[in-house]
N, C-alpha and C. Protein backbone atom coordinates (compact mmCIF):
# COMPACT_ATOMS: atom_id res chain seq x y z
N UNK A 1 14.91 -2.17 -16.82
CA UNK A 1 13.73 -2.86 -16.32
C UNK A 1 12.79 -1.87 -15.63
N UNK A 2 11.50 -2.43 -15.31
CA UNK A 2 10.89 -1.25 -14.60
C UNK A 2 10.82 -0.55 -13.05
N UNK A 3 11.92 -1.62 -12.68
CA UNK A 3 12.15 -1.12 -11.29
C UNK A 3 13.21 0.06 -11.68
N UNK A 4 13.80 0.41 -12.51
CA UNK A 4 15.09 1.23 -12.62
C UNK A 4 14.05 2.28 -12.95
N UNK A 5 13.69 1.93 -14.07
CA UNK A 5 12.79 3.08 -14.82
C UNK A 5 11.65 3.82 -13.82
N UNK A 6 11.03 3.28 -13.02
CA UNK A 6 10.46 3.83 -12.00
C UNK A 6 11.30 4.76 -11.05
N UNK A 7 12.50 4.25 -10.50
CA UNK A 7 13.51 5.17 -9.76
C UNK A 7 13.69 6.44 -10.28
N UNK A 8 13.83 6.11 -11.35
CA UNK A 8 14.34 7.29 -12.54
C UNK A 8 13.18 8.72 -12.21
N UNK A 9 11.94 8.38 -12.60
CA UNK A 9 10.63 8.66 -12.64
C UNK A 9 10.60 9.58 -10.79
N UNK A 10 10.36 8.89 -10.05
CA UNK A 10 10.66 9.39 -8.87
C UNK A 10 11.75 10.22 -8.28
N UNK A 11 13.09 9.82 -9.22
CA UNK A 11 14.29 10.86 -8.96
C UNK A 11 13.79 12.49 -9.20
N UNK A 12 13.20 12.10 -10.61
CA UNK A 12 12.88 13.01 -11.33
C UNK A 12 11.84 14.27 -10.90
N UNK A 13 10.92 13.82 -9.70
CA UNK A 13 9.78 14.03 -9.40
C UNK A 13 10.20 14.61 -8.09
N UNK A 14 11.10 14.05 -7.72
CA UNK A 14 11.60 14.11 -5.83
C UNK A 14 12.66 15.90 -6.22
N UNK A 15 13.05 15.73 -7.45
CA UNK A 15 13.79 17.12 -7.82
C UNK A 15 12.96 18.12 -8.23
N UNK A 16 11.99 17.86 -8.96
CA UNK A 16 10.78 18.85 -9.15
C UNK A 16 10.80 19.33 -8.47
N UNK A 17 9.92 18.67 -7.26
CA UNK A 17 9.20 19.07 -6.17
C UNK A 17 9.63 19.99 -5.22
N UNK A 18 11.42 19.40 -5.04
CA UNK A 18 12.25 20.80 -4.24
C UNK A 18 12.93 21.61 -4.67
N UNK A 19 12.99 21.86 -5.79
CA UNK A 19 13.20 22.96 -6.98
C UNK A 19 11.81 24.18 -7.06
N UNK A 20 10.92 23.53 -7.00
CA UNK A 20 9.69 24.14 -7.17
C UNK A 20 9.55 25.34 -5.31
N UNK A 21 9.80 24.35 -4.43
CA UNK A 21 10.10 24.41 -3.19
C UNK A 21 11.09 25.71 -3.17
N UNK A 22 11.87 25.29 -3.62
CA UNK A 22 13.27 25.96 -3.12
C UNK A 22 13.27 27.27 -4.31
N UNK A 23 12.09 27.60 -5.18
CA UNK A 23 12.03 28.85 -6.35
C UNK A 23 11.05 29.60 -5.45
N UNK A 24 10.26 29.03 -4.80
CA UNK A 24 9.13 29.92 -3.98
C UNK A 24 9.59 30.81 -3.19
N UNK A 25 9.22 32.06 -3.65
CA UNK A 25 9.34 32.75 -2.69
C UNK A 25 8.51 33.43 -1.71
N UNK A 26 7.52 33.56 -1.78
CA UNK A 26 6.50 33.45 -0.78
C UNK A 26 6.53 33.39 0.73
N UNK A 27 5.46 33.68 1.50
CA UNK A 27 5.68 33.43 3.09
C UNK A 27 5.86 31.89 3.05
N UNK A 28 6.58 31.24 4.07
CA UNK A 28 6.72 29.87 4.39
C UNK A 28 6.46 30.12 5.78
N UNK A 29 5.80 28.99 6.35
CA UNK A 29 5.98 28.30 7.75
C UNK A 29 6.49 26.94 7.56
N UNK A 30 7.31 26.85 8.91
CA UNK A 30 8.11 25.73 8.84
C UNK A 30 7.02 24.67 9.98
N UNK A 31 6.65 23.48 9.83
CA UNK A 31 5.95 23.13 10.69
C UNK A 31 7.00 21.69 10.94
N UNK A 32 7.16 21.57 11.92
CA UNK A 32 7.56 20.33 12.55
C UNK A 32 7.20 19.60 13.12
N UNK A 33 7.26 17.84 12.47
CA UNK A 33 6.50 17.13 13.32
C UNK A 33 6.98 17.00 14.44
N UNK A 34 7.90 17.02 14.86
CA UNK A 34 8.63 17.05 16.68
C UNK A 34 7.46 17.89 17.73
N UNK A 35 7.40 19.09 16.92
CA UNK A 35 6.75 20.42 17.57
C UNK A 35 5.50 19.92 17.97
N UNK A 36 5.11 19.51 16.36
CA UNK A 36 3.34 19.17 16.34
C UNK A 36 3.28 17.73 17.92
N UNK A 37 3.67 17.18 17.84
CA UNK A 37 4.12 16.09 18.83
C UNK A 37 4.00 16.25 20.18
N UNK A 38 5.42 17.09 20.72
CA UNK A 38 5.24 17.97 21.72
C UNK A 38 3.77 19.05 22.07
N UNK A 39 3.50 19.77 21.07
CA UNK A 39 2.75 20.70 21.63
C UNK A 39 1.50 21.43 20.59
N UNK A 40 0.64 20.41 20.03
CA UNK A 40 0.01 20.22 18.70
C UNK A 40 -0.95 21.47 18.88
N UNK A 41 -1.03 22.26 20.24
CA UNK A 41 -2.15 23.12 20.32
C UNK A 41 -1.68 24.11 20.04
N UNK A 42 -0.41 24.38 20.37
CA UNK A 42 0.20 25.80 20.00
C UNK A 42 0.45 25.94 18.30
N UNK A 43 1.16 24.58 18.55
CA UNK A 43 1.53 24.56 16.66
C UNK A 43 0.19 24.83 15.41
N UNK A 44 -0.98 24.37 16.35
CA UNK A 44 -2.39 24.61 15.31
C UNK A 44 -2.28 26.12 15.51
N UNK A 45 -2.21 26.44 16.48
CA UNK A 45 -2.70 28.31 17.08
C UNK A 45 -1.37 28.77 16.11
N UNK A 46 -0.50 28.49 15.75
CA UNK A 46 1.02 29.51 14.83
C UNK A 46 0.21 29.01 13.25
N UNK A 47 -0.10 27.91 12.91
CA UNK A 47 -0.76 27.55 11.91
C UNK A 47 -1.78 28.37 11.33
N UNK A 48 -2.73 29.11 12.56
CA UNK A 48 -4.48 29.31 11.98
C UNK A 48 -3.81 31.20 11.83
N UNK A 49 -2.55 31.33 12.95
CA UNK A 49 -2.37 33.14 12.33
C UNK A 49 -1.46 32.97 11.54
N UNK A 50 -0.70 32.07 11.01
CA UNK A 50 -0.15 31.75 9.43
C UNK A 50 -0.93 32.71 8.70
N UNK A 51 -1.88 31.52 8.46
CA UNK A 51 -2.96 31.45 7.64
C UNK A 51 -4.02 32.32 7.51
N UNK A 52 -3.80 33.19 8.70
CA UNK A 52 -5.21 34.57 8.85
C UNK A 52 -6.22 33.82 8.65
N UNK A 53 -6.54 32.55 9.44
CA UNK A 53 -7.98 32.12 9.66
C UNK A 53 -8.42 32.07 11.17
N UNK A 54 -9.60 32.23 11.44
CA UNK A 54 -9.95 32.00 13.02
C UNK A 54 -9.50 31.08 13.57
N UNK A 55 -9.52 30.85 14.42
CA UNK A 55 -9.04 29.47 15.29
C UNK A 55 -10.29 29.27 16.60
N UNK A 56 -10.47 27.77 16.14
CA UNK A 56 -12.23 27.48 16.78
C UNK A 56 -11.20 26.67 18.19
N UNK A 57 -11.34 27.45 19.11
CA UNK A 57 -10.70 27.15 20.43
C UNK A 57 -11.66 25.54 20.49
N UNK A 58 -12.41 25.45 20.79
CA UNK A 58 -13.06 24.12 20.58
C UNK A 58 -12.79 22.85 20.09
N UNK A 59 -12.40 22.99 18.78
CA UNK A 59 -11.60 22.09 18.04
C UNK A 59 -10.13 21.87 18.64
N UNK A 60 -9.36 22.68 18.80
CA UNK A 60 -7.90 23.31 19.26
C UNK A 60 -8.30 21.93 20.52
N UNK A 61 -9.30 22.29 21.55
CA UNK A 61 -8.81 21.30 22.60
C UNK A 61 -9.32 19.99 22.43
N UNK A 62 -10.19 19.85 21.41
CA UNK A 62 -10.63 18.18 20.87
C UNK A 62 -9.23 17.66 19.88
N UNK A 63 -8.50 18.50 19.53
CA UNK A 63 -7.17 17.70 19.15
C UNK A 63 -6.15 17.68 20.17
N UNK A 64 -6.18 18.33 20.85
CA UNK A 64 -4.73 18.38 22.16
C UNK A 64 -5.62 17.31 23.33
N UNK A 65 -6.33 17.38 23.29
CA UNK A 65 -7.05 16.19 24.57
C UNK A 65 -7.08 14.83 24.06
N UNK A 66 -7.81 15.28 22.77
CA UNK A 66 -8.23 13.65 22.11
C UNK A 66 -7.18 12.80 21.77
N UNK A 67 -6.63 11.64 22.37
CA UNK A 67 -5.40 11.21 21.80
C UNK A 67 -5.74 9.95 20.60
N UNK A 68 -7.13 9.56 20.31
CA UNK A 68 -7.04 9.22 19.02
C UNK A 68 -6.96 10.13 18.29
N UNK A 69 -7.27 11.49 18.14
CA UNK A 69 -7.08 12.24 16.79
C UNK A 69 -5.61 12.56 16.31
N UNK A 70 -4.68 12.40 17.07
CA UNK A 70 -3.32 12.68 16.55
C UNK A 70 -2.81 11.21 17.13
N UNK A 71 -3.38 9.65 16.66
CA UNK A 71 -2.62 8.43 17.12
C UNK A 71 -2.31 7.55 15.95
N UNK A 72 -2.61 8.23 14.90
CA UNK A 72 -2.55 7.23 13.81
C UNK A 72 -1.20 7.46 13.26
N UNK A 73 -1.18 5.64 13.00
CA UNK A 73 -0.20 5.89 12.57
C UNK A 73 0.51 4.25 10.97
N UNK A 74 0.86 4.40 10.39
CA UNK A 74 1.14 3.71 9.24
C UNK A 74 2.21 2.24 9.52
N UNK A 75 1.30 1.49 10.19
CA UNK A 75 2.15 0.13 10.04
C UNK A 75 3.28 0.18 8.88
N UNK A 76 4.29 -0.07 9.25
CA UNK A 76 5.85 -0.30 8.22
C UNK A 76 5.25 -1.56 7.23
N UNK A 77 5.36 -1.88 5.85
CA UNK A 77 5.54 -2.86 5.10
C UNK A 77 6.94 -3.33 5.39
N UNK A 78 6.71 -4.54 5.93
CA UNK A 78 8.16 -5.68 5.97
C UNK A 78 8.48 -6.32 5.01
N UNK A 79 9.66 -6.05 3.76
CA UNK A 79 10.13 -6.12 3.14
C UNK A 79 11.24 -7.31 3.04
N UNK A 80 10.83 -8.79 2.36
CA UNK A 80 12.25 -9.66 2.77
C UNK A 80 13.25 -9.25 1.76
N UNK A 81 13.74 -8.54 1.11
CA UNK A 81 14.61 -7.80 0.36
C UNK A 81 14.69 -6.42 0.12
N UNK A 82 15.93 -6.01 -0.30
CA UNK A 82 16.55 -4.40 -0.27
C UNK A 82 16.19 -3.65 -1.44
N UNK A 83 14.85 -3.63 -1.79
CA UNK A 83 14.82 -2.70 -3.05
C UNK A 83 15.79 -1.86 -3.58
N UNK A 84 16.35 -1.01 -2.61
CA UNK A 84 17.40 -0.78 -3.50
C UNK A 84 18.74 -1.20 -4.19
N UNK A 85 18.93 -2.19 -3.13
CA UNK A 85 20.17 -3.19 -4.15
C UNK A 85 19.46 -4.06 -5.07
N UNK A 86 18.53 -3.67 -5.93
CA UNK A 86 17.58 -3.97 -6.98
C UNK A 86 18.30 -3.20 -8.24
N UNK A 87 18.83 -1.72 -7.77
CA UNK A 87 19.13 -1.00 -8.58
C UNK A 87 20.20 -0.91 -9.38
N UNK A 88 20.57 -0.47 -10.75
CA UNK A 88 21.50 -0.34 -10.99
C UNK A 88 22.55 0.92 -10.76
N UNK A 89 23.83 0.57 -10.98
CA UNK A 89 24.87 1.32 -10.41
C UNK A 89 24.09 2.87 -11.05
N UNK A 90 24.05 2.89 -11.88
CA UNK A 90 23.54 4.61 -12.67
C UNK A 90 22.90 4.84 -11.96
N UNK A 91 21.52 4.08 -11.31
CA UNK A 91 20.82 5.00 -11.10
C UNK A 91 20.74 5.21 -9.56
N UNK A 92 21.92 4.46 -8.83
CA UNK A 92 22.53 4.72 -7.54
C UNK A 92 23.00 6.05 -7.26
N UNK A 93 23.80 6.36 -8.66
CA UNK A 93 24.62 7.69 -9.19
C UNK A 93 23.66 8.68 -9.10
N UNK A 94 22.79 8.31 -9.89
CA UNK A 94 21.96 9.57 -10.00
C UNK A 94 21.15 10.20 -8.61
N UNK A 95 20.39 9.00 -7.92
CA UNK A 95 19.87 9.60 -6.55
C UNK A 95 21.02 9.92 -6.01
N UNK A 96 22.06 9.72 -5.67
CA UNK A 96 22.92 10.43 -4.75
C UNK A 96 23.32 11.46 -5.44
N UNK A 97 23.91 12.12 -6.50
CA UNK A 97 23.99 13.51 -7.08
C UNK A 97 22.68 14.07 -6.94
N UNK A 98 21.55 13.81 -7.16
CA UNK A 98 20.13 14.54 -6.65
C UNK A 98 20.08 14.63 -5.21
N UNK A 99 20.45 14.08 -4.71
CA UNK A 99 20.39 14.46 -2.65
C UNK A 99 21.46 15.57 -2.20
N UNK A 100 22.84 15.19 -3.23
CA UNK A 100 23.64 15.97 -2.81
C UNK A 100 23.04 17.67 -3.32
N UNK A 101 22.70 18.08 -4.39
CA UNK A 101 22.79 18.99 -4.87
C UNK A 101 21.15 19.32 -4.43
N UNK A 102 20.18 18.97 -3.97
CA UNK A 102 19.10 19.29 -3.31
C UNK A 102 19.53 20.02 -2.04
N UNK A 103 20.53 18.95 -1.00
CA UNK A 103 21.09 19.34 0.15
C UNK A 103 21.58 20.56 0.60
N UNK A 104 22.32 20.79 -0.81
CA UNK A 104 23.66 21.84 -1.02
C UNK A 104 22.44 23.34 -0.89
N UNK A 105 21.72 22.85 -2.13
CA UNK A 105 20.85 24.30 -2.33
C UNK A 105 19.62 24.18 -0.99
N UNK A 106 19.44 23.04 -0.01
CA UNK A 106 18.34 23.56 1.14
C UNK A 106 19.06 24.06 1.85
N UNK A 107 20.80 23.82 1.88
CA UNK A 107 21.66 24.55 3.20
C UNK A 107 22.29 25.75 2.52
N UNK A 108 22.55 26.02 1.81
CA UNK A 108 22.96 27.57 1.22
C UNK A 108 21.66 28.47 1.24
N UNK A 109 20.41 28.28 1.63
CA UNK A 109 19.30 29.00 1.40
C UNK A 109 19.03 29.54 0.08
N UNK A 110 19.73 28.83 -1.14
CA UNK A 110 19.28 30.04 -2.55
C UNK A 110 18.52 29.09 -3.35
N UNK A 111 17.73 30.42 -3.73
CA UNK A 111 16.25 29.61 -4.69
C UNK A 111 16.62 28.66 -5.90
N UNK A 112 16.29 27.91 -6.14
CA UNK A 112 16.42 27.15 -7.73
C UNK A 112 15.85 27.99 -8.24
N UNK A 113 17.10 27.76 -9.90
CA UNK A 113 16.68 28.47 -11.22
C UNK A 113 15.57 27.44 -11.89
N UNK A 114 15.01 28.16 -12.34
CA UNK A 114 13.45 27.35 -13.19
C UNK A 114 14.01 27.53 -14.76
């Protein structure tokens, strides 16, 4: 049905994405929303020398002062049923072998083969 077939689609997409992730080798910054939370001015200031761009001190304190600019936030959709006990057993199988083996390779630190 197309709720399965959609899972599938998204399994599929959710492995891409950290495969693609996890082949990069490149500079990374790790940004955390905890951090950003706690202390959003510093975390912009590690962000802008990431990035080797200026940093407009100005802006920096219209986001750490302003508490609408970092207040939004995404009302939950209330759901009267468990989408995923929608699913079938396979494709229960399959997201959990994709979490496990995503997991395995974000905690061993080694790149996916492409």
């Amino acid at each position: 049905d197309l709720w399965n077939e959609y899972a599938i689609s998204a399994i599929n997409s959710w492995e891409k994405l950290y495969m693609n992730y996890l082949g990069f080798t490149g500079p990374t910054l790790f940004v955390h929303h905890s951090d950003l939370k706690k202390d959003i001015k510093s975390e912009m200031h590690r962000l802008t020398k990431f990035l080797n761009i200026g940093a407009d001190i100005g802006k920096f304190r219209c986001i750490s002062y302003n508490p609408k600019s970092r207040s939004y936030q995404r009302t939950p959709i209330k759901l009267h049923f468990d989408p995923y006990r929608l699913l079938k057993p396979t494709v229960h199988k399959m997201i959990n072998i994709s979490k496990v083996t995503i997991m395995r390779l974000i905690n061993e630190g080694k790149p996916a083969k492409k």
